[in-house]
N, C-alpha and C. Protein backbone atom coordinates (compact mmCIF):
# COMPACT_ATOMS: atom_id res chain seq x y z
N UNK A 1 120.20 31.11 17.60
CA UNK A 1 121.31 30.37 18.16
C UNK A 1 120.83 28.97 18.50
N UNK A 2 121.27 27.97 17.78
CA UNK A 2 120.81 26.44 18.18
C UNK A 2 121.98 26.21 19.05
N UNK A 3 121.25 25.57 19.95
CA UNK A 3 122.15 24.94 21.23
C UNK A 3 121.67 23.44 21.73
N UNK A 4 122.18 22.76 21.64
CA UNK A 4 122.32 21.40 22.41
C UNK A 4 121.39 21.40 23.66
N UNK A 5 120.07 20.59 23.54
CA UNK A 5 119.78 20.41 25.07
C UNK A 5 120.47 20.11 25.99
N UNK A 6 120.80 18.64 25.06
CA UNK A 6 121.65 18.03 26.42
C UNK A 6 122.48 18.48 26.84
N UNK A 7 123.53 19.20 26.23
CA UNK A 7 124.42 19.84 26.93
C UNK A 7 124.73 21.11 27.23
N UNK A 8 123.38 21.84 26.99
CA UNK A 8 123.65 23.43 27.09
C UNK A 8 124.19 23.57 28.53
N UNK A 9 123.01 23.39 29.35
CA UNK A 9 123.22 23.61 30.67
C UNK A 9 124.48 22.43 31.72
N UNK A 10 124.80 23.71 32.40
CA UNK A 10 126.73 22.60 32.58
C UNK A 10 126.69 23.39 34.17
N UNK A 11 127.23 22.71 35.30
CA UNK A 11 127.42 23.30 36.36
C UNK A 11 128.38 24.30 36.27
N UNK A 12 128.18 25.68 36.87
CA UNK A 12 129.39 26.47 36.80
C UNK A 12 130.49 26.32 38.00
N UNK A 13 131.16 26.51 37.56
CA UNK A 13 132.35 26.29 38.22
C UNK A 13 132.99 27.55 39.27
N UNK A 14 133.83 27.94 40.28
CA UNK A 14 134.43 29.11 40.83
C UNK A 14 134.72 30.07 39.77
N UNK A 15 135.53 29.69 38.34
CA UNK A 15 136.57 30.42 37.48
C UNK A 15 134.94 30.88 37.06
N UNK A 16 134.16 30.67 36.68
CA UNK A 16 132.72 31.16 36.26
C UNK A 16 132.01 32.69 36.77
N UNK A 17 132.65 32.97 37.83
CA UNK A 17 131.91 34.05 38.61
C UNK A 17 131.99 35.16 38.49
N UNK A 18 133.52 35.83 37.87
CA UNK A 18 133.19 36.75 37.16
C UNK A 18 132.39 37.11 36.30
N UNK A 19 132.50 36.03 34.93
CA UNK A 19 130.57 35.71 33.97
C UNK A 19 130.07 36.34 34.56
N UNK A 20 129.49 34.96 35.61
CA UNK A 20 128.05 35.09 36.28
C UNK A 20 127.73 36.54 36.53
N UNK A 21 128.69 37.21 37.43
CA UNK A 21 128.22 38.49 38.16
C UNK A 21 128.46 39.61 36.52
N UNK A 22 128.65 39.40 35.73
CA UNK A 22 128.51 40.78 34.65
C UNK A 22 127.44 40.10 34.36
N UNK A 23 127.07 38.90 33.47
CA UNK A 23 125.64 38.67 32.99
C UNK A 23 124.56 38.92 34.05
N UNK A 24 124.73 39.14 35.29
CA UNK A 24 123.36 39.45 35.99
C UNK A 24 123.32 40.88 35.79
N UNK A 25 124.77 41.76 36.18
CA UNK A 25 124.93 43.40 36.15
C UNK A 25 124.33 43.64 34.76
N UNK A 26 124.48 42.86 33.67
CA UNK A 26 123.97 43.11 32.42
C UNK A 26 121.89 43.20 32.41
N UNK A 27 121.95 42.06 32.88
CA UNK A 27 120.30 41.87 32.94
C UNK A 27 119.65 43.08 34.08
N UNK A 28 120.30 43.59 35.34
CA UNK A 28 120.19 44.44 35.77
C UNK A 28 119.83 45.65 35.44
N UNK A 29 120.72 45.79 34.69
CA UNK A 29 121.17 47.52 33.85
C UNK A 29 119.91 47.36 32.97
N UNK A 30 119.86 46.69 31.78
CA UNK A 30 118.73 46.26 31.13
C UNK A 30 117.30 46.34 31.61
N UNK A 31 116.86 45.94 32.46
CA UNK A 31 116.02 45.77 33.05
C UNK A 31 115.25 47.00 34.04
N UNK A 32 116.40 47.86 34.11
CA UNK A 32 116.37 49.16 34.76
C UNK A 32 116.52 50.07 33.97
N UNK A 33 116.92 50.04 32.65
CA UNK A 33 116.68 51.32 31.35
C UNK A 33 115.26 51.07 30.96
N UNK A 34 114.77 49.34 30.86
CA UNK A 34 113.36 49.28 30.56
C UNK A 34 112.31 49.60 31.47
N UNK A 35 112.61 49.60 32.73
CA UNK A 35 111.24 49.60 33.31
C UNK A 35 111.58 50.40 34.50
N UNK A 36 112.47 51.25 34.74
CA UNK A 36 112.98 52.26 36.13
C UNK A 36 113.88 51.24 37.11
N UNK A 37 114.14 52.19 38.20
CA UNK A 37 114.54 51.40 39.29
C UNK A 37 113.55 50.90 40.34
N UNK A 38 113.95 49.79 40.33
CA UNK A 38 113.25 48.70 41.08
C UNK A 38 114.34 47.63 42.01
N UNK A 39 113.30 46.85 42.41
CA UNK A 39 114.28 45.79 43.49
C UNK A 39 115.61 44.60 42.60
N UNK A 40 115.02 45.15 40.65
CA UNK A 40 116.00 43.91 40.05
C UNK A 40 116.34 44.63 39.54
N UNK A 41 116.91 45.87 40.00
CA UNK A 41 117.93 46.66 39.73
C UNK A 41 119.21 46.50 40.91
N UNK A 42 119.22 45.78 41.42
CA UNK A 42 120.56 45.09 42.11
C UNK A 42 121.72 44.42 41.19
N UNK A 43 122.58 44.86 41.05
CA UNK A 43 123.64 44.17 40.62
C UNK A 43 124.60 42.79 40.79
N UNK A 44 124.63 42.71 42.43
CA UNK A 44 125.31 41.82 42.43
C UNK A 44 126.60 42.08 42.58
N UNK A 45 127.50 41.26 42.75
CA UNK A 45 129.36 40.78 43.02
C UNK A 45 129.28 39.43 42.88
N UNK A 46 130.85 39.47 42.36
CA UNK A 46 131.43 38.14 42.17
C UNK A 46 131.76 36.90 43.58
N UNK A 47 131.38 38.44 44.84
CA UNK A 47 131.90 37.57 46.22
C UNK A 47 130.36 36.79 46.09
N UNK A 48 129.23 37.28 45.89
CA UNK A 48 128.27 36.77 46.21
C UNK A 48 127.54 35.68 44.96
N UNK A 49 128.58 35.68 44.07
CA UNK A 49 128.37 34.63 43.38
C UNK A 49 128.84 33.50 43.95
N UNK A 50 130.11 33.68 44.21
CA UNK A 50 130.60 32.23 45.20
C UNK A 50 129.85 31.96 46.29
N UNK A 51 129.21 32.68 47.28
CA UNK A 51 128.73 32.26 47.97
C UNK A 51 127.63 31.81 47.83
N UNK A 52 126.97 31.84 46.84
CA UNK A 52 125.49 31.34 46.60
C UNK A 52 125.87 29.94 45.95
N UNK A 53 127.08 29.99 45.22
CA UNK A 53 127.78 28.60 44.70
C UNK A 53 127.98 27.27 46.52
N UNK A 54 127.95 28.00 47.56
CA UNK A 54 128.26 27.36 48.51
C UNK A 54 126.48 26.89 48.83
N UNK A 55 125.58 27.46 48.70
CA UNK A 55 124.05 26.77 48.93
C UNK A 55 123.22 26.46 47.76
N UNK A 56 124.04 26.74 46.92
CA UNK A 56 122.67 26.01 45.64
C UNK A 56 123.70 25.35 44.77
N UNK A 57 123.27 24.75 43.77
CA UNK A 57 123.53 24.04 42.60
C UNK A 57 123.40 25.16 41.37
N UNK A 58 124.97 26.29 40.70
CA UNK A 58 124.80 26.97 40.05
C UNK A 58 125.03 26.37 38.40
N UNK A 59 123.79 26.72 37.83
CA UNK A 59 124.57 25.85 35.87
C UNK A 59 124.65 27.22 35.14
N UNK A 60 124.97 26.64 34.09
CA UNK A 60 125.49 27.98 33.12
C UNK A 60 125.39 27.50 31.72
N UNK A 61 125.12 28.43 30.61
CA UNK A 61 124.60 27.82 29.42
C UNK A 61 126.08 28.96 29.17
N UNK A 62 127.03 27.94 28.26
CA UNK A 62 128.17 28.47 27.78
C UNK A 62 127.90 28.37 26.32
N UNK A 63 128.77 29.56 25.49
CA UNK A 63 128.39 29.50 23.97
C UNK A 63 130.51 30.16 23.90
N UNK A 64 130.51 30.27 22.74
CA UNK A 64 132.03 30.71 22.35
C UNK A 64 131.92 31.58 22.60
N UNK A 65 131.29 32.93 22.96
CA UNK A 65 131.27 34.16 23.45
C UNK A 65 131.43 34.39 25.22
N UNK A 66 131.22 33.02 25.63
CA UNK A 66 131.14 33.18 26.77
C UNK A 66 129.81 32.62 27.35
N UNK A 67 129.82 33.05 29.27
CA UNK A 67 128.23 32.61 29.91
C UNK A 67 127.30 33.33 29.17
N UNK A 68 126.53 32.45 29.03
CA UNK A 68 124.91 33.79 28.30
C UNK A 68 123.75 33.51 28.95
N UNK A 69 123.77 32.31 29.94
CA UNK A 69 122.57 32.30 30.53
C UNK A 69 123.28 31.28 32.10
N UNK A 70 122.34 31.96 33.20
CA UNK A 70 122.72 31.41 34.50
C UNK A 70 121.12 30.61 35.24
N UNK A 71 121.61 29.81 36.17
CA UNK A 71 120.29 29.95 37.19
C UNK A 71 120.92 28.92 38.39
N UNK A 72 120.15 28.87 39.59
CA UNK A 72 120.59 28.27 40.40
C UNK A 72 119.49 27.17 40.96
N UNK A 73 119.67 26.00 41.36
CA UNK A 73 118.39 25.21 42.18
C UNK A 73 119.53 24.84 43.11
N UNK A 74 118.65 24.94 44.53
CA UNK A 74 118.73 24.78 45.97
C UNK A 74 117.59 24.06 46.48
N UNK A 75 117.99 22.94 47.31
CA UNK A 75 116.91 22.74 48.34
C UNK A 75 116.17 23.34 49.57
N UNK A 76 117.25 24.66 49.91
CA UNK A 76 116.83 25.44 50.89
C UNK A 76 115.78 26.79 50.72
N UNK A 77 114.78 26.71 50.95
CA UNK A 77 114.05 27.95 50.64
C UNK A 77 114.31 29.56 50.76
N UNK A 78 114.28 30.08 49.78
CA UNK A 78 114.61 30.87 49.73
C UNK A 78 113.91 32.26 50.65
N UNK A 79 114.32 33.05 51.38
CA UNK A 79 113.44 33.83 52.25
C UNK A 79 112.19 34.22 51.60
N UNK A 80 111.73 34.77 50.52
CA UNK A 80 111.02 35.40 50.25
C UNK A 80 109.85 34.73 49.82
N UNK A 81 109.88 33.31 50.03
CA UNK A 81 108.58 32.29 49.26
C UNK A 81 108.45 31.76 50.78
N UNK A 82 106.90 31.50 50.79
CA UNK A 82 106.13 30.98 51.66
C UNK A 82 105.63 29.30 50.90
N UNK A 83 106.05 28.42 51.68
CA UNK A 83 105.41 27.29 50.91
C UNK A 83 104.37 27.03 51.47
N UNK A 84 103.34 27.83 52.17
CA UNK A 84 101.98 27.28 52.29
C UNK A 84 100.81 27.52 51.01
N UNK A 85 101.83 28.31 50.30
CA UNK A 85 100.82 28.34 48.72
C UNK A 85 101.54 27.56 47.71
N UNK A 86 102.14 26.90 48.16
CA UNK A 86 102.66 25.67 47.14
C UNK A 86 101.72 23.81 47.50
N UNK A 87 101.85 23.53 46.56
CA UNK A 87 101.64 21.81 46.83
C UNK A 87 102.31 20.86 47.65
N UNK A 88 102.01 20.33 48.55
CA UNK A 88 102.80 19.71 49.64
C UNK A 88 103.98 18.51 48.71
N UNK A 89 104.94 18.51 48.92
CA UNK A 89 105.67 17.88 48.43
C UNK A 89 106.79 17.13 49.05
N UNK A 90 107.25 16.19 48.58
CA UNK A 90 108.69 15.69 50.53
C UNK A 90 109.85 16.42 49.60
N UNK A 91 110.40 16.72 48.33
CA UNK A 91 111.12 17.53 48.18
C UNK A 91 111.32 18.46 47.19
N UNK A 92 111.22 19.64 47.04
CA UNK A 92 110.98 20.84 46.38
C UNK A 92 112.69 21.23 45.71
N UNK A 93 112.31 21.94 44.89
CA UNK A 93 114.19 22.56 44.66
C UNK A 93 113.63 24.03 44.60
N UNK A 94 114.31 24.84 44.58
CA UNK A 94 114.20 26.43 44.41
C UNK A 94 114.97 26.87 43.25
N UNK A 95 113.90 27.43 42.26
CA UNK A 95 114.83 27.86 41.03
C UNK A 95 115.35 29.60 41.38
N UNK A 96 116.01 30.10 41.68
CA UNK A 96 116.53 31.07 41.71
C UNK A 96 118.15 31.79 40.65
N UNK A 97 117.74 33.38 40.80
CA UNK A 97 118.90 33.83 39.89
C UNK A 97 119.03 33.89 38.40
N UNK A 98 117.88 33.01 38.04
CA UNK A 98 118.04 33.04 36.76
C UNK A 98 118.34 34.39 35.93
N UNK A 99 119.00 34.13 34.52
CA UNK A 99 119.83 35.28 34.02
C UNK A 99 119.73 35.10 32.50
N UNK A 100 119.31 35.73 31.21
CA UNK A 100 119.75 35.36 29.95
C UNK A 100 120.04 36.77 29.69
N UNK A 101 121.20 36.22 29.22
CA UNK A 101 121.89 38.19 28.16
C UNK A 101 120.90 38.67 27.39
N UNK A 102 121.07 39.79 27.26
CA UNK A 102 119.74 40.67 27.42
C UNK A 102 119.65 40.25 26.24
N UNK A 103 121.25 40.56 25.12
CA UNK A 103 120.73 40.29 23.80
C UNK A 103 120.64 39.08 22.87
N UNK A 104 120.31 38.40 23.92
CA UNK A 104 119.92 36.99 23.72
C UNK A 104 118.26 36.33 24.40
N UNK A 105 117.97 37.50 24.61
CA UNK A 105 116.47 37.11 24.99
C UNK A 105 115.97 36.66 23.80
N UNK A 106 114.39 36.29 24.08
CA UNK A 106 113.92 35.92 23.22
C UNK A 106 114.27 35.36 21.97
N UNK A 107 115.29 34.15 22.31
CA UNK A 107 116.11 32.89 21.43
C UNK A 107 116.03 31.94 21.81
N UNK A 108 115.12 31.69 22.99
CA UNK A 108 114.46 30.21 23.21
C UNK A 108 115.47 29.37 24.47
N UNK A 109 116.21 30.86 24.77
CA UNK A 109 117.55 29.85 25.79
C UNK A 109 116.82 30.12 27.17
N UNK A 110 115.99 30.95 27.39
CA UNK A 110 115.45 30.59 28.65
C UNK A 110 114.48 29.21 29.01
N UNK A 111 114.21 29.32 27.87
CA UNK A 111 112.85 27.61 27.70
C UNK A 111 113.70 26.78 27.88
N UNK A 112 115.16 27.18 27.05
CA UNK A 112 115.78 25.85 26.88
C UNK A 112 116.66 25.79 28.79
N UNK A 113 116.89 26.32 29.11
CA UNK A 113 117.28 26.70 30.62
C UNK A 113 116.54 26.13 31.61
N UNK A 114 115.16 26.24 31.51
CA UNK A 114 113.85 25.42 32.25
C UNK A 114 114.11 23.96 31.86
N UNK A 115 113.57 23.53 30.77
CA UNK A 115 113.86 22.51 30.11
C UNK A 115 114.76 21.66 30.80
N UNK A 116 115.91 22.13 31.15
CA UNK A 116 116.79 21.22 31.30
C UNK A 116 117.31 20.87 32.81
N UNK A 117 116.32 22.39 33.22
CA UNK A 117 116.29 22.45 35.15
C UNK A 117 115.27 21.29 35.38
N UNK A 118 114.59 21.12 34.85
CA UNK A 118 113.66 19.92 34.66
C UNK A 118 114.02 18.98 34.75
N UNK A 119 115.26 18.62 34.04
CA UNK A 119 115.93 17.22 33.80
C UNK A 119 116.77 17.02 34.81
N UNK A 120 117.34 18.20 35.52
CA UNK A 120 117.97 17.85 36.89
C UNK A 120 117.09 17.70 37.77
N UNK A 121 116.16 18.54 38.21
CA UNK A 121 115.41 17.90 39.00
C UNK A 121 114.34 16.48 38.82
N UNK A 122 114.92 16.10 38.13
CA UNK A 122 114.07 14.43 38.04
C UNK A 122 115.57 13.87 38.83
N UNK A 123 116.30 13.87 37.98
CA UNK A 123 117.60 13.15 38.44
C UNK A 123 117.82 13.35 39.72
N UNK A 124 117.50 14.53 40.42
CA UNK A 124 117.84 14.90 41.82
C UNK A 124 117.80 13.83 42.74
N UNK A 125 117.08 13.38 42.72
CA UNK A 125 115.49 13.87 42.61
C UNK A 125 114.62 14.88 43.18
N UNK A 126 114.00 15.83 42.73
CA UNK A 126 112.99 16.43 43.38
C UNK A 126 111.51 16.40 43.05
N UNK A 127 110.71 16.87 43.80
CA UNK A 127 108.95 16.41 43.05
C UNK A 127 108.75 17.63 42.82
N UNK A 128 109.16 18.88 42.81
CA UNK A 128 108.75 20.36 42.05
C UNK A 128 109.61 21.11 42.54
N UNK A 129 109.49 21.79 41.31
CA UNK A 129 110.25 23.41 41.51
C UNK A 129 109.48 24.67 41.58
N UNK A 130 110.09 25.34 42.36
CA UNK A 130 109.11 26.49 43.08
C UNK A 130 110.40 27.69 42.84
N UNK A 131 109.28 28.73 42.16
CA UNK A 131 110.32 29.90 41.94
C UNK A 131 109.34 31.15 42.63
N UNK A 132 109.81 32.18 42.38
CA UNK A 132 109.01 33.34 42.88
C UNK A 132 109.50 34.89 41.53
N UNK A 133 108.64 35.31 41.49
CA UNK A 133 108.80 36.31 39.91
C UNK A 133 108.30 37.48 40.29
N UNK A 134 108.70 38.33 40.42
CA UNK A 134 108.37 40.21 40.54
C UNK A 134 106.92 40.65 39.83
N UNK A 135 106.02 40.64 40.73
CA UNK A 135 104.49 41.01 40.00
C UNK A 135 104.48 42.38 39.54
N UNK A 136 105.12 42.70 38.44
CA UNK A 136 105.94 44.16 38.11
C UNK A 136 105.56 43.66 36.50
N UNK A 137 106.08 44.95 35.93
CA UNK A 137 106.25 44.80 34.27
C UNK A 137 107.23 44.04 33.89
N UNK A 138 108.56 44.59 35.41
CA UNK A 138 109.73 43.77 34.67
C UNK A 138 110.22 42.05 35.35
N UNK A 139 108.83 41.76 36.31
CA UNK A 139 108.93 40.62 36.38
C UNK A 139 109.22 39.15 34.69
N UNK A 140 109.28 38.16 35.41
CA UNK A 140 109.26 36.95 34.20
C UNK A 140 108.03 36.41 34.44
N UNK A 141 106.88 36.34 35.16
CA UNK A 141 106.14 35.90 35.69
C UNK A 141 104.97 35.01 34.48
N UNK A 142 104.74 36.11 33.35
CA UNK A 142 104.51 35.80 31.51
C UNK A 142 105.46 34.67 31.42
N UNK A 143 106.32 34.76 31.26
CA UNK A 143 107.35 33.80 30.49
C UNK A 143 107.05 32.53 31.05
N UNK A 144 107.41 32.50 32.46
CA UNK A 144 107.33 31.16 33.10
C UNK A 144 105.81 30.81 32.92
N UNK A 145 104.95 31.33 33.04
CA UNK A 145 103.42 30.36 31.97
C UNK A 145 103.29 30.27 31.06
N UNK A 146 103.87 31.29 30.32
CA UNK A 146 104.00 30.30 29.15
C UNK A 146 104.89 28.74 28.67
N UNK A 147 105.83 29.03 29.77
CA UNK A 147 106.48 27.67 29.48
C UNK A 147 106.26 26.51 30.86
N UNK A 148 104.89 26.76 31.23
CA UNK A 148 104.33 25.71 31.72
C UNK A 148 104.03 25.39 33.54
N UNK A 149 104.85 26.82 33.44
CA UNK A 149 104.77 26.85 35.52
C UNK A 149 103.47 27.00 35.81
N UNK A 150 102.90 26.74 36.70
CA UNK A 150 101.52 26.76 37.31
C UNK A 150 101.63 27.83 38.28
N UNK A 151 100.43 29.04 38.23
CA UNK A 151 100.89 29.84 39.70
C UNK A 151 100.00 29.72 40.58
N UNK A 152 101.17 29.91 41.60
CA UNK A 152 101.07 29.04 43.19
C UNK A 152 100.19 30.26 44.06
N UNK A 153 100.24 31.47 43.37
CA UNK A 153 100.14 32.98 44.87
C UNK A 153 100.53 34.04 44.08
N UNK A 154 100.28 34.96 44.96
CA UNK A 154 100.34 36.17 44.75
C UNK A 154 100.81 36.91 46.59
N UNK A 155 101.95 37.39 46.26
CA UNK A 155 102.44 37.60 47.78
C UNK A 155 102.98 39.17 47.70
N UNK A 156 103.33 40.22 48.80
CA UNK A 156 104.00 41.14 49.01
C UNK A 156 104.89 40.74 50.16
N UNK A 157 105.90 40.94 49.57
CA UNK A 157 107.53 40.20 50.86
C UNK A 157 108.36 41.78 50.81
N UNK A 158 108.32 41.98 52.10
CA UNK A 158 108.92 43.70 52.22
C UNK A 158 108.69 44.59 51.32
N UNK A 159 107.59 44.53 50.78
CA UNK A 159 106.83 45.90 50.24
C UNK A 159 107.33 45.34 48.86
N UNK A 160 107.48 44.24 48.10
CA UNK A 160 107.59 43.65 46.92
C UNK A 160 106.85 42.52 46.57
N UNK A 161 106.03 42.84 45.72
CA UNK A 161 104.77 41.98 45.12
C UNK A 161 105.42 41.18 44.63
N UNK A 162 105.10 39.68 44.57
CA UNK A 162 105.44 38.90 43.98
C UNK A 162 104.47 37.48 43.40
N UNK A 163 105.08 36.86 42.62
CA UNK A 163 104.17 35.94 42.34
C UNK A 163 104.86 34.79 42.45
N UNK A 164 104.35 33.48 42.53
CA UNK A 164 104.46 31.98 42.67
C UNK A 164 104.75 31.48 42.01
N UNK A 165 105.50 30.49 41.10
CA UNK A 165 105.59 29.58 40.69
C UNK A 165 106.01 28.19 40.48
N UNK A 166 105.15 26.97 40.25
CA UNK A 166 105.49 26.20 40.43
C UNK A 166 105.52 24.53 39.72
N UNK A 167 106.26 23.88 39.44
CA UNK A 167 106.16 22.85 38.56
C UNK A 167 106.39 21.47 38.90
N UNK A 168 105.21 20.85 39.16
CA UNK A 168 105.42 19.73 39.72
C UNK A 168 105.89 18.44 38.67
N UNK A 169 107.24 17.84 39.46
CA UNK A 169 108.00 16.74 38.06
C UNK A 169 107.13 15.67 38.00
């Protein structure tokens, strides 16, 4: 699937949230036939799509089929990351939520998803993005080094291992 950098990624909108909340229930379900139940076996709602639309900045990679890929950056930290294993910075964004349809993995739309979280956070401006990834099988924790995140830690947040990541612009 070739997609437009520049314009893959598009802010989502309210009318968006139904999408949003099946493409996560999708990556969910997925993610829980591959590797058991775990903590990203949460589903989600559409109420709590809007409301996360009220503290972060949500985009959405739209194709004629519909949303196929989500993610969110916020300036507010997210509970589960500690920034004393990050790089001191005056302003950070938080990549959270991220989402690609399952059967659209591995088509280059998550790189291209980073990629372009990149390009907002210059514009933001922010000086890095800091995510946090499930130190599990069915974490992304692989993916995001390979496409260039640096890791920050290695943490357990309520009995869930996790790992760091982080990319300074």
């Amino acid at each position: 699937m070739a997609l437009d950098l520049q314009n893959a990624l598009v802010p989502a909108t309210p009318d968006d949230a139904p999408a949003i909340a099946a493409l996560r229930a999708a990556v969910a379900r997925d993610l829980t036939a591959r590797y058991g139940k775990g903590h990203w076996s949460s589903e989600g709602s559409e109420k709590g799509v809007l409301r996360g639309m009220g503290t972060a900045r949500v985009f959405v990679v739209r194709v004629a089929q519909g949303v196929v890929a989500v993610l969110s950056l916020a300036t507010k930290k997210p509970w589960a990351i500690d920034p004393a294993y990050f790089t001191a910075c005056k302003r950070a964004l938080y990549l959270t939520d991220m989402a690609v349809d399952p059967a659209l993995q591995r088509q280059g739309i998550g790189r291209l998803c980073l990629e372009a979280a990149l390009r907002v956070a210059r514009e933001w401006p922010a000086d890095a993005i800091r995510l946090d990834a499930y130190d599990a099988a069915a974490g992304a924790g692989e993916f995001y080094r390979r496409c260039g995140f640096r890791e920050a830690g290695r943490v357990v947040y309520r009995k869930v291992p996790l790992v760091y990541f982080e990319w300074l612009v």
